[in-house]
C-alpha atoms as a PDB file:
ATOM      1  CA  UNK A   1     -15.368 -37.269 -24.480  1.00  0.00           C
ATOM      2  CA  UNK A   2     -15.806 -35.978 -27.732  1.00  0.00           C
ATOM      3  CA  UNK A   3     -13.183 -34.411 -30.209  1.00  0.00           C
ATOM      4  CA  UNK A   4     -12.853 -31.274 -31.605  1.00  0.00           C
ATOM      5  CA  UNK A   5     -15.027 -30.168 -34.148  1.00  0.00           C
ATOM      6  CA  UNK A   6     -13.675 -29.768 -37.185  1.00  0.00           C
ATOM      7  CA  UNK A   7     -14.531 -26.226 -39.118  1.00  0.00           C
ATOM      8  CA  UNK A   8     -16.493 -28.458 -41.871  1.00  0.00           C
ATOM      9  CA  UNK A   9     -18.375 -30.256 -39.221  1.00  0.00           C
ATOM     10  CA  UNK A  10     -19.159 -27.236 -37.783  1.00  0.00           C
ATOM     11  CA  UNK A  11     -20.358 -25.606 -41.184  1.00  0.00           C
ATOM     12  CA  UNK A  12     -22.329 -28.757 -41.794  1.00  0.00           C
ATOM     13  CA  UNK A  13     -24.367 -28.560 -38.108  1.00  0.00           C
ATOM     14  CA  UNK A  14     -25.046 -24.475 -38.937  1.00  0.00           C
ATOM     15  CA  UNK A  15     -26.794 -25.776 -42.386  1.00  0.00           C
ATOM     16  CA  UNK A  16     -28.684 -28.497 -40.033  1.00  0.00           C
ATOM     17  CA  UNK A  17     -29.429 -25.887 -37.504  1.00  0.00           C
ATOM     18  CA  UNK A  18     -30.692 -23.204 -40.197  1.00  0.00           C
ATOM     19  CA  UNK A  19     -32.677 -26.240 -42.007  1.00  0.00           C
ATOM     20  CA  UNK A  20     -34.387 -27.054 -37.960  1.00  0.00           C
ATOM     21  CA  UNK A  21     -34.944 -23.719 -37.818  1.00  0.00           C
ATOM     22  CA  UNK A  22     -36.924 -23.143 -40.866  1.00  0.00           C
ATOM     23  CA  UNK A  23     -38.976 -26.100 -40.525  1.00  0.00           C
ATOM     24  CA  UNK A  24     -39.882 -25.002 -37.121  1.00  0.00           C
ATOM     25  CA  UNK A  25     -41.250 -21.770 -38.266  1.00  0.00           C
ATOM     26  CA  UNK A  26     -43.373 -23.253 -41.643  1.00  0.00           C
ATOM     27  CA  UNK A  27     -44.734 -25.821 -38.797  1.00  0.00           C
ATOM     28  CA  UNK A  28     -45.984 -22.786 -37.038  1.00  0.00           C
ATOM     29  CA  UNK A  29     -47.017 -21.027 -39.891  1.00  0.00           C
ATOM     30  CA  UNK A  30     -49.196 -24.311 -40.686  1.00  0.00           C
ATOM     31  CA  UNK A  31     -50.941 -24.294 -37.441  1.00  0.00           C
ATOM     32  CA  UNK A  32     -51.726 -20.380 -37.853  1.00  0.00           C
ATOM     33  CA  UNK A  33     -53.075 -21.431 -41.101  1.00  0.00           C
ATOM     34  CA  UNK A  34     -55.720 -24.247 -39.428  1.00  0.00           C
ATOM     35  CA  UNK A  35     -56.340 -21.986 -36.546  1.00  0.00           C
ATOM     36  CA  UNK A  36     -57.675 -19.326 -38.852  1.00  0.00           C
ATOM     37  CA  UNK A  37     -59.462 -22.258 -41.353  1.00  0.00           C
ATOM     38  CA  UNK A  38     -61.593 -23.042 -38.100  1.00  0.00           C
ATOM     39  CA  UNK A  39     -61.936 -19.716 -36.888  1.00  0.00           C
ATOM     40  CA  UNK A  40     -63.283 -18.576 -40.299  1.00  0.00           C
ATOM     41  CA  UNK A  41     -65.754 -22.250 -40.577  1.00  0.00           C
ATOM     42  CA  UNK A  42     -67.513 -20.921 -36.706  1.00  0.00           C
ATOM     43  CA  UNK A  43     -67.867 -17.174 -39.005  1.00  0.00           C
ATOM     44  CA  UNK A  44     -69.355 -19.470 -41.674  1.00  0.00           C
ATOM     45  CA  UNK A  45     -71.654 -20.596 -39.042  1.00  0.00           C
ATOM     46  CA  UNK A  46     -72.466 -17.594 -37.364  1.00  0.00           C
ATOM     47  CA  UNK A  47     -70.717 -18.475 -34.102  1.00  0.00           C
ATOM     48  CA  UNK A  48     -68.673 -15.594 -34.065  1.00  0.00           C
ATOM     49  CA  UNK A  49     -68.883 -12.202 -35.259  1.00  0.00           C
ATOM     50  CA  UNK A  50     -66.498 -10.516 -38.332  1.00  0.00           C
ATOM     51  CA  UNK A  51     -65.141  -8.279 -35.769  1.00  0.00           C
ATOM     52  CA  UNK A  52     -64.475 -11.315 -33.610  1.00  0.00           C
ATOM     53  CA  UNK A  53     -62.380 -12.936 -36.613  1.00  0.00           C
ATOM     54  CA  UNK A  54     -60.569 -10.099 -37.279  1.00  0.00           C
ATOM     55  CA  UNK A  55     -58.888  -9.723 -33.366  1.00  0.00           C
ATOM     56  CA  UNK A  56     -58.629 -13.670 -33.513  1.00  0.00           C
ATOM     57  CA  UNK A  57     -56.682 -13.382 -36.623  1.00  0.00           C
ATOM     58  CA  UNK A  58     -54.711 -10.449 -35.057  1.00  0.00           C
ATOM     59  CA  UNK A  59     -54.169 -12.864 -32.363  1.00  0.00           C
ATOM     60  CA  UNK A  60     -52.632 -15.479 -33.979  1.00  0.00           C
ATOM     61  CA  UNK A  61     -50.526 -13.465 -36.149  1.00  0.00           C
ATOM     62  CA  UNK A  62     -48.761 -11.865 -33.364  1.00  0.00           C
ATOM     63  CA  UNK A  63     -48.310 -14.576 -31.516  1.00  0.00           C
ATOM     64  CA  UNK A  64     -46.908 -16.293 -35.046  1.00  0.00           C
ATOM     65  CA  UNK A  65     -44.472 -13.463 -35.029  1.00  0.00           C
ATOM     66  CA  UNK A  66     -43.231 -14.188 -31.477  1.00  0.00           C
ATOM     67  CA  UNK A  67     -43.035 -17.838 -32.053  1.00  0.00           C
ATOM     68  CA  UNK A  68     -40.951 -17.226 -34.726  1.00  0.00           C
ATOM     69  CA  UNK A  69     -38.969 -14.650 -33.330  1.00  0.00           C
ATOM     70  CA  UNK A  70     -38.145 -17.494 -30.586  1.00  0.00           C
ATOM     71  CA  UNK A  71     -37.309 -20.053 -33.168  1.00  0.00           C
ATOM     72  CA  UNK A  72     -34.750 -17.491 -35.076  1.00  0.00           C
ATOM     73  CA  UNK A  73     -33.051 -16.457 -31.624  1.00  0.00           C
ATOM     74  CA  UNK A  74     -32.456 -20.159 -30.992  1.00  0.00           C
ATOM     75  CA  UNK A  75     -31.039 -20.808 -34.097  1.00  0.00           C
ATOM     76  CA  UNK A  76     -28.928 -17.631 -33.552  1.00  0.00           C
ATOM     77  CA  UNK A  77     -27.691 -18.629 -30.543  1.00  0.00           C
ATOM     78  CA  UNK A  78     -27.183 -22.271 -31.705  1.00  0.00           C
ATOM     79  CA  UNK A  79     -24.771 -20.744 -34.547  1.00  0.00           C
ATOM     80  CA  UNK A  80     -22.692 -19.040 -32.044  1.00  0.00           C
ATOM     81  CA  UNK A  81     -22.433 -21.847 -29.970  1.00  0.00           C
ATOM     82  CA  UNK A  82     -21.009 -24.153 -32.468  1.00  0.00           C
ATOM     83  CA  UNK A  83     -19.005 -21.898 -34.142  1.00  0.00           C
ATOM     84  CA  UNK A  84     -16.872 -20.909 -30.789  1.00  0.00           C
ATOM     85  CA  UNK A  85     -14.215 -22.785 -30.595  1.00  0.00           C
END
């Protein structure tokens, strides 16, 4: 059993949540970042075509955006979870 939060406990797991949160997304962002740095070394090489690069890099961007879409909705519903009492 655990007791009550307090409401500066609760402000102080938001700020962790938010800080998660945000390191969650620039990890993503980091992997888009390789993904494209590999994509653009097989262009370099001829493996794929510019047009192929561009729709990979489409790709990845959207699915960057959903990613962190999903991260912020977490954190949203993390924030409303700990601050119900």
């Amino acid at each position: 059993i655990f007791p009550q939060l307090t409401e500066e406990r609760r402000k102080e797991l938001v700020k962790q949540v938010h800080k998660i949160g945000e390191e969650g997304k620039v990890a993503v962002r980091n992997v888009r970042r390789e993904a494209i740095e590999k994509f653009k070394d097989l262009k370099k090489k001829s493996e794929i075509t510019e047009d192929d690069l561009k729709d990979i890099e489409k790709d990845i961007q959207e699915m960057t955006d959903k990613r962190c879409k999903d991260i912020e909705a977490m954190v949203v519903k993390k924030e409303k979870e700990l601050s119900e009492i």
